[in-house]
C-alpha atoms as a PDB file:
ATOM      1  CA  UNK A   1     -81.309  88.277  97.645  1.00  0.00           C
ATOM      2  CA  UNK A   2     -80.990  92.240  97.871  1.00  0.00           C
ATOM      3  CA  UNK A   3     -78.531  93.973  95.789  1.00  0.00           C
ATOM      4  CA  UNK A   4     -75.420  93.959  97.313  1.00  0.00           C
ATOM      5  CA  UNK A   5     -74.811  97.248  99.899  1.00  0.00           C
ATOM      6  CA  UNK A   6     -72.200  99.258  98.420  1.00  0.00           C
ATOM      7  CA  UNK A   7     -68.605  99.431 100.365  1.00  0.00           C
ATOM      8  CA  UNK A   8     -69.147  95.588 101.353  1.00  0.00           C
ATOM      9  CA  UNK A   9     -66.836  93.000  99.967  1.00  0.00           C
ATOM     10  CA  UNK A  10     -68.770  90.978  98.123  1.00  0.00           C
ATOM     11  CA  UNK A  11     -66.889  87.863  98.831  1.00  0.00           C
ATOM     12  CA  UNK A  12     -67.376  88.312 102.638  1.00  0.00           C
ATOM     13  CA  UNK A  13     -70.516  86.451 103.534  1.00  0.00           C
ATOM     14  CA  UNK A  14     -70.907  86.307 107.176  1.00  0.00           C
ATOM     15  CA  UNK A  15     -72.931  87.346 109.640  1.00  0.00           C
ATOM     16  CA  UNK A  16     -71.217  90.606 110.022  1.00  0.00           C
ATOM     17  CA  UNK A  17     -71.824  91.279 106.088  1.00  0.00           C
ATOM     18  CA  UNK A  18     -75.902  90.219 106.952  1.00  0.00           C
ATOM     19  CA  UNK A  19     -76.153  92.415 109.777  1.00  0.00           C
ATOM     20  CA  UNK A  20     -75.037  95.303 107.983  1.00  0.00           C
ATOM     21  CA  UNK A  21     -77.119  94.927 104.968  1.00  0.00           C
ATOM     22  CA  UNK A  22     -80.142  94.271 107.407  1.00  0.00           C
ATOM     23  CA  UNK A  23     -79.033  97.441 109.167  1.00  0.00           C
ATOM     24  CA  UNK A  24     -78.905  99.456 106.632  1.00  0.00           C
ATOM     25  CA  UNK A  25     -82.541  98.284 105.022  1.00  0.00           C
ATOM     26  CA  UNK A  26     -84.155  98.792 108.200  1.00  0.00           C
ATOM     27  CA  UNK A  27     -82.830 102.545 108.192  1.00  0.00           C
ATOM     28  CA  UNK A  28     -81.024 102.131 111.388  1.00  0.00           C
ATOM     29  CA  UNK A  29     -77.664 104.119 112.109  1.00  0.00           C
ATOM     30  CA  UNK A  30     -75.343 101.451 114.281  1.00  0.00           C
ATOM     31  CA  UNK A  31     -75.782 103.105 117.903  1.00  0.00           C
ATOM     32  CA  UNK A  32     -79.757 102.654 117.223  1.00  0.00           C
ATOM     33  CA  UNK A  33     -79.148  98.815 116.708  1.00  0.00           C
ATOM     34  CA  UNK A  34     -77.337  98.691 119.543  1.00  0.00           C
ATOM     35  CA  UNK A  35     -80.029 100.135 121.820  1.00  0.00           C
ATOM     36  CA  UNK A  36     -82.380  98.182 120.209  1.00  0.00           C
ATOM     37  CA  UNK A  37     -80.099  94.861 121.479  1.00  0.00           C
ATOM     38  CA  UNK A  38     -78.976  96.308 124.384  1.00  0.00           C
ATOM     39  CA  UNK A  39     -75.176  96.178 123.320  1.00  0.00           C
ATOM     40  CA  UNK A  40     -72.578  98.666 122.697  1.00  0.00           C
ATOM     41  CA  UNK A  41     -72.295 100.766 119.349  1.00  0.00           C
ATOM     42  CA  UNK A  42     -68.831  99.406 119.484  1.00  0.00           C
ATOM     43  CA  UNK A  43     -69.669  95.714 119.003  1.00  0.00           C
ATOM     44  CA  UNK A  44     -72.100  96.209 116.139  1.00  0.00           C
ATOM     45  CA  UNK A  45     -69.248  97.656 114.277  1.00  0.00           C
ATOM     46  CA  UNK A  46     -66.698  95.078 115.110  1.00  0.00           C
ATOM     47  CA  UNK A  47     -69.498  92.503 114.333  1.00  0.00           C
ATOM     48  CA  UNK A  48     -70.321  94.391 111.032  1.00  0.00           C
ATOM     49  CA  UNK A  49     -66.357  94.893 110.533  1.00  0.00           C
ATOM     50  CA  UNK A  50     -64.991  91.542 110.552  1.00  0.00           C
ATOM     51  CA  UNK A  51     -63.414  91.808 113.785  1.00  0.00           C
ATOM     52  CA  UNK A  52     -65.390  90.146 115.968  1.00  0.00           C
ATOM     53  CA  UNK A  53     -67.484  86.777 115.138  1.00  0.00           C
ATOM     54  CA  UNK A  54     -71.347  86.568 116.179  1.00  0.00           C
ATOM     55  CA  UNK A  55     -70.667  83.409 118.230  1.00  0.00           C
ATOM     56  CA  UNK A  56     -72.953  84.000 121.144  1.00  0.00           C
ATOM     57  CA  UNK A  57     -76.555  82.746 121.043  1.00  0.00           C
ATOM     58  CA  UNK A  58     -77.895  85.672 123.174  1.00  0.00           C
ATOM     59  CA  UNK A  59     -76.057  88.198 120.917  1.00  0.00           C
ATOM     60  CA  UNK A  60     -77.097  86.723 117.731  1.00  0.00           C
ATOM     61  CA  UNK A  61     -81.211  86.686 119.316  1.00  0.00           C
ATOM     62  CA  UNK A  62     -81.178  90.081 120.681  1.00  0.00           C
ATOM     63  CA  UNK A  63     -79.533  91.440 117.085  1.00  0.00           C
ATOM     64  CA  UNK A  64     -81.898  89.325 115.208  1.00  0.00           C
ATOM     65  CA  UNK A  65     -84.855  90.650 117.374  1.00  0.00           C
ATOM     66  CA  UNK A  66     -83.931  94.087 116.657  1.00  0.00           C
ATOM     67  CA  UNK A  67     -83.945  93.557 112.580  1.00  0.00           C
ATOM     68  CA  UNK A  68     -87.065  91.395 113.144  1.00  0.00           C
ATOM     69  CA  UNK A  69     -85.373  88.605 111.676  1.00  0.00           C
ATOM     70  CA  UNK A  70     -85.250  84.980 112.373  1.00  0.00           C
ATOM     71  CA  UNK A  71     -81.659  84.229 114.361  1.00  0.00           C
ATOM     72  CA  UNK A  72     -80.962  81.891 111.890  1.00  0.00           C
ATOM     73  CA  UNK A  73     -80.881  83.865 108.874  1.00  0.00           C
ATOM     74  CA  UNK A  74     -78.544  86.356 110.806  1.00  0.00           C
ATOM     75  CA  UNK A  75     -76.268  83.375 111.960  1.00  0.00           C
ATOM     76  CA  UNK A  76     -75.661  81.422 109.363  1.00  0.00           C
ATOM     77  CA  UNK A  77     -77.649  82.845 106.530  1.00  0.00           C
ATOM     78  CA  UNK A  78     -80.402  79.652 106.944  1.00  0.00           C
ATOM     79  CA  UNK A  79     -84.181  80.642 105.659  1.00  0.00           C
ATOM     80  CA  UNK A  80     -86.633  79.409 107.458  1.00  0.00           C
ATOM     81  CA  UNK A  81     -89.618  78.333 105.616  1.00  0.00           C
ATOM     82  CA  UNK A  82     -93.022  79.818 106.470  1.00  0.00           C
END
C-alpha cells in the first residue's frame, strides 16, 4: 500500500485512517469531500478522527463515490479484484 500519511497512527487501521489517506491523495481539503458526498465537513472529520464509525451503507457509498473507490475498500479495507 501507499506510504503511510504523516500525523496518522499507524496502528489505527479503519476506515477513518482510509478515508483520510484517500483524501489526502486525491488532493481534496475535507469540506470538498463533503460536498462531493453531500455530508457535513463535520462528519468527515469525526469519521477521519476516530470519533465516529462509518457504519452506514449510504455514507460509506456516497464517500467511496467521491474518492472513486470501491465501498469496500473504504469499509473494511477489502480489494476487489478486477
Amino acid at each position: 500500500m501507499w506510504p503511510p500519511v504523516r500525523g496518522l497512527d499507524p496502528e489505527r487501521d479503519d476506515a477513518g485512517v482510509r478515508l483520510r489517506t484517500l483524501r489526502l491523495r486525491r488532493g481534496l481539503s475535507q469540506v470538498a469531500l463533503a460536498d462531493l458526498a453531500c455530508m457535513s465537513p463535520g462528519f468527515v472529520s469525526m469519521i477521519e478522527n476516530g470519533q465516529r464509525t462509518l457504519s452506514r451503507a449510504s455514507h460509506v457509498i456516497a464517500l467511496a463515490d467521491a474518492l472513486r473507490v470501491s465501498p469496500l475498500y473504504l469499509a473494511d479495507g477489502r480489494v476487489v479484484p478486477a
